[in-house]
Protein backbone atom coordinates (compact mmCIF):
# COMPACT_ATOMS: atom_id res chain seq x y z
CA UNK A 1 -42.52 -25.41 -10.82
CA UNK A 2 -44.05 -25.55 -7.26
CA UNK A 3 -41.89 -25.27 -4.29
CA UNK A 4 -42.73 -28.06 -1.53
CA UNK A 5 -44.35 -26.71 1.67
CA UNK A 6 -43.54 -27.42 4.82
CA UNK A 7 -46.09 -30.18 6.64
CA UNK A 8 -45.67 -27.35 9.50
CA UNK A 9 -45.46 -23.37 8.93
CA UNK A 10 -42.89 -22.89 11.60
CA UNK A 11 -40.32 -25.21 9.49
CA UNK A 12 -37.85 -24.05 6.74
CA UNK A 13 -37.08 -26.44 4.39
CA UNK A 14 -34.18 -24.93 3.34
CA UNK A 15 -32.32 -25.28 6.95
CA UNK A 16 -33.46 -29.12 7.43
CA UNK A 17 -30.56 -30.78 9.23
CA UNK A 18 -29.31 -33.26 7.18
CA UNK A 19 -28.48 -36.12 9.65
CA UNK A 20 -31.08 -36.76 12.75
CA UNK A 21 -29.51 -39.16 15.60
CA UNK A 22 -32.22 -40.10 18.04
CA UNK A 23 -32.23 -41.46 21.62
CA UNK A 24 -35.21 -44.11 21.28
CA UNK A 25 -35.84 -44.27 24.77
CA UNK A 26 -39.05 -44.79 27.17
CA UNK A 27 -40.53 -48.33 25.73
CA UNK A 28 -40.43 -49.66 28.71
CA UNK A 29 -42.42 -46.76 31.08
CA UNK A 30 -44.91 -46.24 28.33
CA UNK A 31 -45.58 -50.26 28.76
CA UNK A 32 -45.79 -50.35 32.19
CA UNK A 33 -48.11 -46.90 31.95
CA UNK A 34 -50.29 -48.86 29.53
CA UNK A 35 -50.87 -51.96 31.43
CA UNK A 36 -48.46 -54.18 28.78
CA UNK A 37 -45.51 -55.90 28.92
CA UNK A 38 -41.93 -54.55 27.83
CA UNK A 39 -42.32 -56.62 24.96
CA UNK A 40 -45.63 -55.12 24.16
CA UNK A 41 -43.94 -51.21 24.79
CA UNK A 42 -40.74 -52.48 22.52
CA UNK A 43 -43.54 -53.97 19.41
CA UNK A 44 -45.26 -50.08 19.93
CA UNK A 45 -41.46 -48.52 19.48
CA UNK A 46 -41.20 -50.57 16.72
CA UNK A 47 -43.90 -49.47 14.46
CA UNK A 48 -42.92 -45.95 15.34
CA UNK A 49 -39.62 -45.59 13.80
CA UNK A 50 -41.71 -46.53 10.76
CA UNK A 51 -44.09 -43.56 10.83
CA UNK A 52 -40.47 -41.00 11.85
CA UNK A 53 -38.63 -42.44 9.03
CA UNK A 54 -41.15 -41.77 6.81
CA UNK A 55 -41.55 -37.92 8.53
CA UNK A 56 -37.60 -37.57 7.93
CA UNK A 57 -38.11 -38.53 4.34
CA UNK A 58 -40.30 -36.18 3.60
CA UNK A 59 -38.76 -33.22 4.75
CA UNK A 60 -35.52 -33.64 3.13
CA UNK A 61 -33.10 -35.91 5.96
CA UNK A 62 -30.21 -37.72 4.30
CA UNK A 63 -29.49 -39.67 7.47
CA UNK A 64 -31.28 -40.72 10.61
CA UNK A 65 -29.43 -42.91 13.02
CA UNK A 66 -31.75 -44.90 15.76
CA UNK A 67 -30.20 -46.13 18.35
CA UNK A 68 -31.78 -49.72 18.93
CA UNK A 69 -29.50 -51.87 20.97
CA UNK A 70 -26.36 -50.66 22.87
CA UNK A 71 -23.47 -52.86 23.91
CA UNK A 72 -24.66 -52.14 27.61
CA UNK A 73 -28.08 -53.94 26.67
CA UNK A 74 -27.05 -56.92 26.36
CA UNK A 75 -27.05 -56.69 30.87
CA UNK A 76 -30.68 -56.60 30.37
CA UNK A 77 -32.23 -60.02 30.88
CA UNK A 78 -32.40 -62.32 28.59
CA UNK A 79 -36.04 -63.10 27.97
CA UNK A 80 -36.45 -59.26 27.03
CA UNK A 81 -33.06 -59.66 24.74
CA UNK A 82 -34.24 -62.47 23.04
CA UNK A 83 -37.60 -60.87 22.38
CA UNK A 84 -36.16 -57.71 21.26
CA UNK A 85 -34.18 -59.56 18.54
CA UNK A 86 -37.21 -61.21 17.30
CA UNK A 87 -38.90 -58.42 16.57
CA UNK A 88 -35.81 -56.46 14.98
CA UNK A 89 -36.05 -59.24 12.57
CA UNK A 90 -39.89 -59.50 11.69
CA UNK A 91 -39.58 -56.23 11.51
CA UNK A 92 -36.51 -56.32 9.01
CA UNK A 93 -39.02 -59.13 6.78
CA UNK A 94 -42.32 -57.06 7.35
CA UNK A 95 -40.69 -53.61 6.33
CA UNK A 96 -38.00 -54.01 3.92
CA UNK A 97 -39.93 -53.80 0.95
CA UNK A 98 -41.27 -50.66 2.17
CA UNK A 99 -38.35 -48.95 2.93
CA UNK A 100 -37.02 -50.52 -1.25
CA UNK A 101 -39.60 -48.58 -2.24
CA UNK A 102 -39.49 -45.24 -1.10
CA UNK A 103 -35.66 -45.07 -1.88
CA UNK A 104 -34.69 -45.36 1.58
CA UNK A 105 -31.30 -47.28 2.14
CA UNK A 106 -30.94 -49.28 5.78
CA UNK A 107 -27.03 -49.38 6.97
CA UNK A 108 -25.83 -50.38 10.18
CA UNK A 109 -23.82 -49.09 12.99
CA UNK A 110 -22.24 -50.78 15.29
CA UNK A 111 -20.73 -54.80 15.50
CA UNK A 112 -22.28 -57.59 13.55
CA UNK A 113 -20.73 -60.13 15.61
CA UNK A 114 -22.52 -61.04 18.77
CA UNK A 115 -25.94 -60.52 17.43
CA UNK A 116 -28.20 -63.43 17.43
CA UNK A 117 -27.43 -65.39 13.86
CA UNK A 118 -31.34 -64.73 12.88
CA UNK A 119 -30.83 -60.91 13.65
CA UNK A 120 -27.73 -60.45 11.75
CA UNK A 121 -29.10 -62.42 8.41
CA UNK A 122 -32.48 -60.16 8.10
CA UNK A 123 -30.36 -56.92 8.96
CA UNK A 124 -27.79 -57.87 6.20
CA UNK A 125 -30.47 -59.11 3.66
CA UNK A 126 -32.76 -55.58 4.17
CA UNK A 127 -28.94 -54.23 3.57
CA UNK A 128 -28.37 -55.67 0.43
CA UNK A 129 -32.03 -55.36 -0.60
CA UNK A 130 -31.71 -51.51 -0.18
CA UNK A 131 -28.10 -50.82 -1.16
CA UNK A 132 -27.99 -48.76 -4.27
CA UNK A 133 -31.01 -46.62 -2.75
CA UNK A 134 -30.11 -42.86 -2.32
CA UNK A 135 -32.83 -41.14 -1.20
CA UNK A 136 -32.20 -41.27 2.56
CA UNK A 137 -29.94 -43.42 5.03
CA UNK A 138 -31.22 -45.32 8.07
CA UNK A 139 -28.81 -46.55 10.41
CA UNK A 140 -30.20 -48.81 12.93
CA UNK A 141 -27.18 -48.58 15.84
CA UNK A 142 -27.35 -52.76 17.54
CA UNK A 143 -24.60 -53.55 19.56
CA UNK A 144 -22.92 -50.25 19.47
CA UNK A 145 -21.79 -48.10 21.84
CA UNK A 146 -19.48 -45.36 21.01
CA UNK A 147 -16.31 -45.92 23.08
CA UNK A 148 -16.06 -49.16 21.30
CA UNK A 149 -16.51 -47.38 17.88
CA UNK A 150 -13.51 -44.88 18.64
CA UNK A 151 -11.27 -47.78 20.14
CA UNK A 152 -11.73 -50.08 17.22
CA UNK A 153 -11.08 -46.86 15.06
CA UNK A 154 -7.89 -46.40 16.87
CA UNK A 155 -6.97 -49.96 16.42
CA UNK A 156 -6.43 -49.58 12.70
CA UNK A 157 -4.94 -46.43 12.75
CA UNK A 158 -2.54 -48.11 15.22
CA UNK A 159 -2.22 -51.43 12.32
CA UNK A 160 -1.62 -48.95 9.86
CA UNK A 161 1.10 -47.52 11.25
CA UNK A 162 2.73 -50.66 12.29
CA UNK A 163 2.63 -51.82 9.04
CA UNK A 164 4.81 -48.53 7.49
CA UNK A 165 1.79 -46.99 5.87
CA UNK A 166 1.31 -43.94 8.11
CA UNK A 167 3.58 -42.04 10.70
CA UNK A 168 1.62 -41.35 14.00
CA UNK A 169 2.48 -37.78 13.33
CA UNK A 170 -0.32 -37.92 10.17
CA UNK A 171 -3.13 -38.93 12.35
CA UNK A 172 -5.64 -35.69 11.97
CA UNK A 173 -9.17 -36.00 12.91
CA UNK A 174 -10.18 -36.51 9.92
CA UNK A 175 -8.29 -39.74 9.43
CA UNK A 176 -9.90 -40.94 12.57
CA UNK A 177 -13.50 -40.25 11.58
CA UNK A 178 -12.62 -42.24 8.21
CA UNK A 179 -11.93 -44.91 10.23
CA UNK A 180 -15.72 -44.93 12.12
CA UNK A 181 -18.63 -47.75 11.20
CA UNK A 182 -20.02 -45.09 9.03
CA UNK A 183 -17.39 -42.37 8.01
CA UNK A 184 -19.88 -40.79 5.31
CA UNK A 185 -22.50 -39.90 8.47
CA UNK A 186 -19.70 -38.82 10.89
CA UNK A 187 -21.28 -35.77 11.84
CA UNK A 188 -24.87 -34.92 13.73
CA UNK A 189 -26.59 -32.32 13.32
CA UNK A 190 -29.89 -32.95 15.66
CA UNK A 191 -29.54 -35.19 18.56
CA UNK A 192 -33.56 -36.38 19.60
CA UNK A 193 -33.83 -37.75 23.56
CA UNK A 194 -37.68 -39.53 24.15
CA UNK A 195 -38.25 -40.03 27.71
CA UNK A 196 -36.87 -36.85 29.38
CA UNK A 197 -33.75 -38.67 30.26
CA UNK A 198 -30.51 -36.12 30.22
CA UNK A 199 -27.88 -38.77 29.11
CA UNK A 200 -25.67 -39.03 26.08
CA UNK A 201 -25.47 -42.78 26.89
CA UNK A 202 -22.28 -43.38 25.10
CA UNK A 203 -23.90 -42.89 21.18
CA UNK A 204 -22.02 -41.25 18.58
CA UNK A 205 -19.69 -39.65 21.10
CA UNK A 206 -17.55 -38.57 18.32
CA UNK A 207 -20.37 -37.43 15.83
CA UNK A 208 -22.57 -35.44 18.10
CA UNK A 209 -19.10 -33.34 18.81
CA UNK A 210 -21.24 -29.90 17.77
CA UNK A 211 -24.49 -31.56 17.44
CA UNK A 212 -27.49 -29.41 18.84
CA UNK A 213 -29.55 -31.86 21.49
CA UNK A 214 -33.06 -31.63 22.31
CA UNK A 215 -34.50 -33.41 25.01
CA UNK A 216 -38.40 -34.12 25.02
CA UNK A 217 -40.17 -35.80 28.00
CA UNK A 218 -42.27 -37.60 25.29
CA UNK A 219 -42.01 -41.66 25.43
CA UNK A 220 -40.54 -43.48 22.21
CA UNK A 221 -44.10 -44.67 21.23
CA UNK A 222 -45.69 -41.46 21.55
CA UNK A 223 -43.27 -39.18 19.57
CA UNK A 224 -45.26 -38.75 16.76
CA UNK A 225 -44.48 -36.22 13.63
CA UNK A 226 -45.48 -33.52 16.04
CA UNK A 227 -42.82 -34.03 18.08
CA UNK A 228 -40.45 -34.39 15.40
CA UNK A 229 -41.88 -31.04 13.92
CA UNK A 230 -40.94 -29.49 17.43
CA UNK A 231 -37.66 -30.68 17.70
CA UNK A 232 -36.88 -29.60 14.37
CA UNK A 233 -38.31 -26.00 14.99
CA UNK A 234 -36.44 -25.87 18.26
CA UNK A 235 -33.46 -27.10 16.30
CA UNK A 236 -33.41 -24.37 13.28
CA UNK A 237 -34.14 -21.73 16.34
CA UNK A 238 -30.65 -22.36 17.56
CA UNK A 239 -27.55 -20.17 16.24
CA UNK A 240 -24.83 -23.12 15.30
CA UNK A 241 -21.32 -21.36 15.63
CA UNK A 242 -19.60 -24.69 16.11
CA UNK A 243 -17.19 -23.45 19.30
CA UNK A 244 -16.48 -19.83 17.37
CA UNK A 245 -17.88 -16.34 18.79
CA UNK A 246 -20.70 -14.29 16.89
């Protein structure tokens, strides 16, 4: 039987993390760099989570989380909104029988309600399209942010206690990470930055916890499976003690 090899020496395929969060950030600069519009930078973003999903698959990810829209976005204004939201649905149409067929299983993070009506149909139809695929996870993060995601958390630990069926006293951590958008990816291993920016930006705040974060000045549309092959090397470099001494 032949062992895979790695698409770059430096990597070892047996230390892959298993769930990649990434910052998707620099549309805009790389637009205005090229001469286009934002709309124009956001379409080039766009086809690039394509090409990194399919990277991620390859090596062995179970989960990448993109974060697409947070719940601060929505101050942006509204002709770049609106246009983002189109796309995020052709792209949903254009893509989802792609990502059916290589196994790959789109979830999402964050709250349905708010989105545009023809953004929440084409994200929940790629859902259902996808759901029994196991191969790897995508969660697309729109309208999330990640106080919001620990509040609303808290809120039914909170109901369930009012109602009798737990004592505040049993609240653990663990019981609070069951209670996230996606309990079964609660935990980060590599946290990607594009654009050089050295912000958390309220994502995953509880996941990324002991997460190991590398920053690249590389724009969105420019990190390419290079770049992914770097942060990954810089990533498996690292000695993980999660808060304990060597």
């Amino acid at each position: 039987m032949e062992h895979a090899t790695a698409p770059d020496s430096r990597i070892d395929l047996q230390r892959i993390p298993a769930h990649i969060a990434i910052i998707m950030d620099g549309n805009g600069r790389w637009a205005k760099r090229q001469g286009k519009t934002r709309s124009q930078g956001h379409e080039a973003g766009a086809r690039n989570v394509r090409l990194v999903t399919e990277a991620c698959r390859e090596l062995g990810v179970r989960a990448l989380t993109l974060f697409a829209f947070s719940t601060e976005n929505w101050n942006r204004p509204k002709r770049e909104v609106d246009s983002l939201f189109r796309l995020i649905s052709r792209a949903m149409k254009q893509y989802a029988d792609k990502i059916n067929e290589t196994d790959v299983r789109l979830r999402h993070l964050g709250e349905m309600d708010g989105l545009p009506e023809h953004a929440a149909r084409d994200v929940r139809k790629c859902m259902e399209q996808t759901r029994n695929n196991k191969t790897m996870d995508v969660c697309v993060a729109l309208n999330y942010g990640g106080r919001a995601e620990i509040v609303q958390a808290a809120r039914k630990l909170a109901d369930a206690a009012r109602r009798g069926e737990i004592a505040p006293e049993d609240i653990t951590e663990e019981l609070l990470a069951r209670q996230l958008y996606l309990p079964d990816h609660s935990e980060v291993d590599l946290l990607i930055r594009t654009s050089g920016e050295l912000r958390i930006s309220n994502f995953m705040l509880w996941q990324i916890s002991y997460a190991e974060i590398v920053v690249t000045p590389t724009l969105w549309p420019d990190f390419n499976r290079q770049a992914l092959y770097d942060a990954i090397v810089e990533y498996q470099a690292r000695d993980r003690r999660f808060g304990g001494r060597p």
